[in-house]
N, C-alpha and C. Protein backbone atom coordinates (compact mmCIF):
# COMPACT_ATOMS: atom_id res chain seq x y z
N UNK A 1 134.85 -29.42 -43.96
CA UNK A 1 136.17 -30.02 -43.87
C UNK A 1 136.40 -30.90 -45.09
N UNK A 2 137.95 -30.83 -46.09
CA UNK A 2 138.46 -31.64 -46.57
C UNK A 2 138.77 -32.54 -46.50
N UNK A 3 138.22 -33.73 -46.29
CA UNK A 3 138.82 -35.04 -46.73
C UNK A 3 140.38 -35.42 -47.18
N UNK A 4 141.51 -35.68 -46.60
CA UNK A 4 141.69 -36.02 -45.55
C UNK A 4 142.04 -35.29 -44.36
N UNK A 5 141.55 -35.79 -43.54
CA UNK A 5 142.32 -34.50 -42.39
C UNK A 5 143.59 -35.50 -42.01
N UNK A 6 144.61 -34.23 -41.62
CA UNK A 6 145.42 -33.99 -40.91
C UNK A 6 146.07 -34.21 -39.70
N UNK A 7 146.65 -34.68 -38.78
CA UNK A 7 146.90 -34.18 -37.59
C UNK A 7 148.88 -34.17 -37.15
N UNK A 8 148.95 -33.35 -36.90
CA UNK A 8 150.43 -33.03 -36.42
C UNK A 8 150.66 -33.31 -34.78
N UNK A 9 151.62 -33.94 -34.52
CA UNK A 9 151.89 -33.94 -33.09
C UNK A 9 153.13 -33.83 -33.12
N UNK A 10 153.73 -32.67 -33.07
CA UNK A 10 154.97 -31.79 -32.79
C UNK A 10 156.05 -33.19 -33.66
N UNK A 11 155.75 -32.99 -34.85
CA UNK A 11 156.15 -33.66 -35.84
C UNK A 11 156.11 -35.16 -36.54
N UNK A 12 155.27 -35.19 -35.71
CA UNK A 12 154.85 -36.54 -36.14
C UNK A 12 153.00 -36.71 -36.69
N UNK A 13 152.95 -37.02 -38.07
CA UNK A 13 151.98 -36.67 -39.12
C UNK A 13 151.33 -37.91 -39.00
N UNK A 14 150.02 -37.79 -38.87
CA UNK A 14 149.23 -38.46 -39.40
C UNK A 14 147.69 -38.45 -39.92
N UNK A 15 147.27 -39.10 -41.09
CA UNK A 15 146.37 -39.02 -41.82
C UNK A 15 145.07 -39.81 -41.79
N UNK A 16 144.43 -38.95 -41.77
CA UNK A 16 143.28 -40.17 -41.41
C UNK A 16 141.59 -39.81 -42.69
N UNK A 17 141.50 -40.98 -43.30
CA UNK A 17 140.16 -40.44 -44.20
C UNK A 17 139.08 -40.91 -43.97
N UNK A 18 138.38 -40.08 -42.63
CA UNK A 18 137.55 -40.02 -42.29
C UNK A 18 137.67 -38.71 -40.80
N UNK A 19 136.41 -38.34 -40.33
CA UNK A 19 136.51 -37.28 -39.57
C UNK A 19 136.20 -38.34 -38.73
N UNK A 20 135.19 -39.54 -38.51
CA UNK A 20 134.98 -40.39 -37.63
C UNK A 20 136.16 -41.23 -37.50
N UNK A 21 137.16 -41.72 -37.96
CA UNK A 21 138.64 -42.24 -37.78
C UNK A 21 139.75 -41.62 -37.03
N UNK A 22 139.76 -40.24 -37.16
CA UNK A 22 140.16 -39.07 -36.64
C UNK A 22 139.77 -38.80 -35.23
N UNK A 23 138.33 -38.90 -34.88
CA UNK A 23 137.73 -38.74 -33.45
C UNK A 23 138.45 -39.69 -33.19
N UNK A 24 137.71 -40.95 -33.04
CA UNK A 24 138.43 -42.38 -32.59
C UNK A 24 139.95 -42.14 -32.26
N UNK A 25 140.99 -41.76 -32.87
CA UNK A 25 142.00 -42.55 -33.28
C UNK A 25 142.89 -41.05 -31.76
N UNK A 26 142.36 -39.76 -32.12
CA UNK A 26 143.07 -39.10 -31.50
C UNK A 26 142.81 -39.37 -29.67
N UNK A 27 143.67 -39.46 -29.30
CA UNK A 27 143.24 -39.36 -27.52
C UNK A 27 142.85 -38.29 -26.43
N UNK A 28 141.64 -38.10 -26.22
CA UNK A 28 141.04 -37.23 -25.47
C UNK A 28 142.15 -35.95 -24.68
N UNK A 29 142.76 -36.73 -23.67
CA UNK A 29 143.79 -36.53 -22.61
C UNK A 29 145.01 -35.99 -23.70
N UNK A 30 145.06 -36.54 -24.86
CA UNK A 30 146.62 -35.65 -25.82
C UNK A 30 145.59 -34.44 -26.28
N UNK A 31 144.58 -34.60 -26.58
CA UNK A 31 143.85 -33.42 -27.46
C UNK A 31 143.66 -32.26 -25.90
N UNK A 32 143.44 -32.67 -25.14
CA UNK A 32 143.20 -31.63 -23.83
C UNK A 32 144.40 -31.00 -23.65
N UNK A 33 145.64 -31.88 -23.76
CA UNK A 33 147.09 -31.43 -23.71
C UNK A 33 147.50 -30.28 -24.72
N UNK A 34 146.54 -29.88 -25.92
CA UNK A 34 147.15 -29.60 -26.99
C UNK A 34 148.12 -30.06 -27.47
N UNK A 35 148.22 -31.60 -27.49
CA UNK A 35 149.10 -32.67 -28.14
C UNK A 35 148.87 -32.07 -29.76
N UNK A 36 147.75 -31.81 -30.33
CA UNK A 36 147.72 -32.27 -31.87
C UNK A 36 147.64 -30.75 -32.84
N UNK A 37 148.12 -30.17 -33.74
CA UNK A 37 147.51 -28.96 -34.75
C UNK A 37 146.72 -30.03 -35.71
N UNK A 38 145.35 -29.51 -35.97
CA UNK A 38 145.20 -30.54 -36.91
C UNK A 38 144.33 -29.43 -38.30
N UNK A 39 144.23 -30.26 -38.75
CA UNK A 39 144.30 -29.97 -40.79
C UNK A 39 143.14 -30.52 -41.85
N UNK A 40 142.45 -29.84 -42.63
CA UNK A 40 141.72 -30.67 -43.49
C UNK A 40 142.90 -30.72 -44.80
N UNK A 41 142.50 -30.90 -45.45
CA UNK A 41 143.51 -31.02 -46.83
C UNK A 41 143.82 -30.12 -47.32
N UNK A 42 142.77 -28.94 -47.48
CA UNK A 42 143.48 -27.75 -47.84
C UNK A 42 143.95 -26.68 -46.86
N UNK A 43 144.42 -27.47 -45.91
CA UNK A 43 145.34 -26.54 -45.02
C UNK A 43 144.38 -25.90 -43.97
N UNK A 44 143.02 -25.98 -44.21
CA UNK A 44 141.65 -25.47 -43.25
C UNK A 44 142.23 -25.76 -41.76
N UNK A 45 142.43 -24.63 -40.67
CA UNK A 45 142.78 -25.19 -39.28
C UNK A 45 141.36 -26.06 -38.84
N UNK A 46 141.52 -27.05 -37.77
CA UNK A 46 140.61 -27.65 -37.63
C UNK A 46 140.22 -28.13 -35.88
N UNK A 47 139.77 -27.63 -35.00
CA UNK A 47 139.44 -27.32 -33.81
C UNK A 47 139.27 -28.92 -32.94
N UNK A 48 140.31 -29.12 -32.28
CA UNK A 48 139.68 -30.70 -31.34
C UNK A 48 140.01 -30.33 -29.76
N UNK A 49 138.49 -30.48 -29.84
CA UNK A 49 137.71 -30.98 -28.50
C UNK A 49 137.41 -31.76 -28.01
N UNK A 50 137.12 -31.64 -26.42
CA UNK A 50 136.61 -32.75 -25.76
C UNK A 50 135.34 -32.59 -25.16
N UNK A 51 134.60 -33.89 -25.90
CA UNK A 51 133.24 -33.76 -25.08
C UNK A 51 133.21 -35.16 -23.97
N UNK A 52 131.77 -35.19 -23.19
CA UNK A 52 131.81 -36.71 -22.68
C UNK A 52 130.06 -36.91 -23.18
N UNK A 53 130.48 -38.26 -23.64
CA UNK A 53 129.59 -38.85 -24.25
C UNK A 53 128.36 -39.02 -22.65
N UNK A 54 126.80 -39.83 -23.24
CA UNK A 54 125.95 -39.87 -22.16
C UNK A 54 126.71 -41.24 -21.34
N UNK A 55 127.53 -41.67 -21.32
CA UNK A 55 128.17 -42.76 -20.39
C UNK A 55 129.16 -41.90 -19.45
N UNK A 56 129.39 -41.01 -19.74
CA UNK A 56 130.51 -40.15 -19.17
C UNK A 56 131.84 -40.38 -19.39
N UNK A 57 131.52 -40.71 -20.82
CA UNK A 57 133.38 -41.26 -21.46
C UNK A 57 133.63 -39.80 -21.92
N UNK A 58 134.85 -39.77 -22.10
CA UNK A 58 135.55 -38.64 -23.16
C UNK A 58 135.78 -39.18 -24.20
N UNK A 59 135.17 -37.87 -24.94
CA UNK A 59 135.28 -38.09 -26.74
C UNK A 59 135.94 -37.36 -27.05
N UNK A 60 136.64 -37.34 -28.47
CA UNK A 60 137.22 -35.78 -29.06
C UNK A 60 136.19 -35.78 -29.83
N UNK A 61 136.33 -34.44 -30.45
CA UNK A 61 135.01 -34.07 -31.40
C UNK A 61 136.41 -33.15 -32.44
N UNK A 62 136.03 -33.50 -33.64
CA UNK A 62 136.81 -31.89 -34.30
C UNK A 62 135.75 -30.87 -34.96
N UNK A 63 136.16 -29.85 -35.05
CA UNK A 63 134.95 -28.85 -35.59
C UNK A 63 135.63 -27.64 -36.44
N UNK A 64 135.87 -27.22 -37.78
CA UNK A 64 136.19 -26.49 -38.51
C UNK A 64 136.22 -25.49 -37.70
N UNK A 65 137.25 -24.72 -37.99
CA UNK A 65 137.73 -23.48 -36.98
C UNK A 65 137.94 -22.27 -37.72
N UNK A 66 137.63 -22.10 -38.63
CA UNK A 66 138.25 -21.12 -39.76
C UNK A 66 136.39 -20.52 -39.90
N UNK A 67 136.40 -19.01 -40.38
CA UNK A 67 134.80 -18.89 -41.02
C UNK A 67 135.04 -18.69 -42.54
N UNK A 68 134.65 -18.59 -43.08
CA UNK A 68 134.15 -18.41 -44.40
C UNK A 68 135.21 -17.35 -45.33
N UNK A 69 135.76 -16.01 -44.05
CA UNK A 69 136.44 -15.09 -44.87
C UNK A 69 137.57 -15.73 -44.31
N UNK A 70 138.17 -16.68 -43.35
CA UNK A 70 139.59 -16.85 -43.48
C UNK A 70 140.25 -17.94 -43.73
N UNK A 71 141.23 -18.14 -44.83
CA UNK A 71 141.45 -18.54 -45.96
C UNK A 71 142.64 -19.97 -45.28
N UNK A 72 142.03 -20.67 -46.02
CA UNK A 72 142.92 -22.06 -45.23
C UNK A 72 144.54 -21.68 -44.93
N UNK A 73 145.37 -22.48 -44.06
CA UNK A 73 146.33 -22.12 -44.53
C UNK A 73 147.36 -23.33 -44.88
N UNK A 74 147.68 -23.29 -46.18
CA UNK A 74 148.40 -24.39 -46.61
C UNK A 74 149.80 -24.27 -46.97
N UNK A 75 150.08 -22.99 -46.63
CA UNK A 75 151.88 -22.93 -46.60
C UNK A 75 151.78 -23.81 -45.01
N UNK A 76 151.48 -23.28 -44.52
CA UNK A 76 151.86 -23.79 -43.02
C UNK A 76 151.69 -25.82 -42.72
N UNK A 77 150.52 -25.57 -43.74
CA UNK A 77 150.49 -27.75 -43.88
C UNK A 77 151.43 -28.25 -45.17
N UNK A 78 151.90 -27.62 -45.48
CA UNK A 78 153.06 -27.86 -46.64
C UNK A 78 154.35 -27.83 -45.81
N UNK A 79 154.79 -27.35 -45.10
CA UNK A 79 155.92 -26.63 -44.21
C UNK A 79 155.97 -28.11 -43.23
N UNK A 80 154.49 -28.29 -42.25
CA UNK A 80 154.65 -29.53 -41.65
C UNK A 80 154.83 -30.67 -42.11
N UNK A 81 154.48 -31.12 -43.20
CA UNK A 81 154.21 -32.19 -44.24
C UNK A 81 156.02 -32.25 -45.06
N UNK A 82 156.28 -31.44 -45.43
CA UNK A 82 157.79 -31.30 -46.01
C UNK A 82 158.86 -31.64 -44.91
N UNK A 83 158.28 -31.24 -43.65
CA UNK A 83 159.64 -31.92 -42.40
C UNK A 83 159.51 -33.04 -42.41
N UNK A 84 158.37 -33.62 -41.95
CA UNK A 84 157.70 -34.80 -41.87
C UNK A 84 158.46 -35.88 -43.04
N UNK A 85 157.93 -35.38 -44.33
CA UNK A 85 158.74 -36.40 -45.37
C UNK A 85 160.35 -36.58 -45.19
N UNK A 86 160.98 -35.23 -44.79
CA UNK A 86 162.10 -35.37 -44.65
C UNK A 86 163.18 -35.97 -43.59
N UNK A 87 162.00 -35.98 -42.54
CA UNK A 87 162.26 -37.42 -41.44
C UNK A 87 162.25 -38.13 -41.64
N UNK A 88 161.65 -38.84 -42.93
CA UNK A 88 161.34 -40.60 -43.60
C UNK A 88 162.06 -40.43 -44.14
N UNK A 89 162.67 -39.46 -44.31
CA UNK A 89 163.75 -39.67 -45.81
C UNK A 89 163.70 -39.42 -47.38
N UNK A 90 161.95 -39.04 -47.23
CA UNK A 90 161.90 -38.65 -48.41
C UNK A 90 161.89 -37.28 -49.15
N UNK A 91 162.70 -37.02 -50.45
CA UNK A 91 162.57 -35.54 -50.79
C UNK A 91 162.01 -35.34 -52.18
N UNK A 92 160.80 -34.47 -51.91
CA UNK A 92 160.14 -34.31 -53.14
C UNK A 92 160.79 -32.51 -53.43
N UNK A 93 160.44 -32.22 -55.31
CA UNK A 93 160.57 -31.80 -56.05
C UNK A 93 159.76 -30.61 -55.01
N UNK A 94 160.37 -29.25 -55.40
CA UNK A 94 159.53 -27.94 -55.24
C UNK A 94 158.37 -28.08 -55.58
N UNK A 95 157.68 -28.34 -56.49
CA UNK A 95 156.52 -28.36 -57.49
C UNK A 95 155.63 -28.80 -56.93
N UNK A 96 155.69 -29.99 -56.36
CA UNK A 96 154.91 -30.95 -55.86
C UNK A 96 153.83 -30.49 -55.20
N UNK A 97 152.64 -31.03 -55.52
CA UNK A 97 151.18 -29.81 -54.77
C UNK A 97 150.96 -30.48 -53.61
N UNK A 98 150.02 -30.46 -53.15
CA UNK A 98 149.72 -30.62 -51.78
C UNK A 98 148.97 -31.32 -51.65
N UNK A 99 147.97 -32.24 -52.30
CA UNK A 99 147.85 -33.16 -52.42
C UNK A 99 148.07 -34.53 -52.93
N UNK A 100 149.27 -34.20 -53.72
CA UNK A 100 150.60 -35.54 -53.83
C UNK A 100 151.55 -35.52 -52.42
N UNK A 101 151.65 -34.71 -51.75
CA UNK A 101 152.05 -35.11 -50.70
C UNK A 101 151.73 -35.56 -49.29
N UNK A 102 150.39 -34.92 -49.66
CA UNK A 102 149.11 -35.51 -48.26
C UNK A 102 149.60 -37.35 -48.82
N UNK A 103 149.36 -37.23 -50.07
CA UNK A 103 149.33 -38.81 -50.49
C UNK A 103 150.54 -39.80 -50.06
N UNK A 104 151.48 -38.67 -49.95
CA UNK A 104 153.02 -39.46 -49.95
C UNK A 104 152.92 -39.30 -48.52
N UNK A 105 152.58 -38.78 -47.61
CA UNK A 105 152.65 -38.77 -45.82
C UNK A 105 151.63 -39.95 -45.53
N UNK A 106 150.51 -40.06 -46.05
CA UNK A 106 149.22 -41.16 -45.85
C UNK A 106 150.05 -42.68 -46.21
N UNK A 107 151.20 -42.63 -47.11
CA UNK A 107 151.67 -44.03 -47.32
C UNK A 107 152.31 -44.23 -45.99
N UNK A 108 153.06 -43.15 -45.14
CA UNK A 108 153.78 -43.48 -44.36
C UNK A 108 153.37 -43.74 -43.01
N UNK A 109 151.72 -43.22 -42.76
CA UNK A 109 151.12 -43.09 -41.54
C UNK A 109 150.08 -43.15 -41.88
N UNK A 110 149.54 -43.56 -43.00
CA UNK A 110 147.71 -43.09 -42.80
C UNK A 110 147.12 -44.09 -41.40
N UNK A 111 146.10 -43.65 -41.02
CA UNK A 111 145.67 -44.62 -40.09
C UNK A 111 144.03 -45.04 -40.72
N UNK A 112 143.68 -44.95 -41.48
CA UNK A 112 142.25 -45.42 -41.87
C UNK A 112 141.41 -44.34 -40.98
């Protein structure tokens, strides 16, 4: 997994740089819901689960979901990321790669 991951919740983006920030931050009960699509940076789909820890808490866990021959997909995290900005209001240039805009969504939501 890419650094930062991703997570979408039916349009609402947020970024997190760390995979341990990401566990933490997402909620067991939304991830069971299929509340979240989530994302490494280069568009890699990225698998969240629920485990329960030895206390019998629920954890999420994420786990790369893609193998080796199938190819991230980053039209599709460009596509979410471009609505997203355009709900804040912001509009970037065609050009703009995909990691100037991970950057420009992380100003607006990163969560650590």
């Amino acid at each position: 997994m890419k650094l930062p991951i991703i997570a979408d919740n039916r349009g609402d983006v947020l970024v997190f740089n760390s995979i341990n920030s990401a566990e933490c931050y997402l909620e067991p009960i939304d991830v069971r819901n299929g509340e979240y699509e989530v994302f490494d940076s280069n568009g890699a789909l990225i698998k969240a689960t629920v485990w329960q820890d030895p206390n019998g808490i629920d954890r999420t866990k994420l786990i790369h979901d893609q193998d080796e021959t199938t190819p991230p997909d980053a039209a599709k995290l460009r596509e979410k990321l471009i609505s997203y900005l355009a709900e804040v209001g912001e509009c970037l240039p065609e050009d703009v790669s995909l990691g100037e805009m991970i950057a420009k969504v992380s100003a607006y939501s990163g969560v650590e």
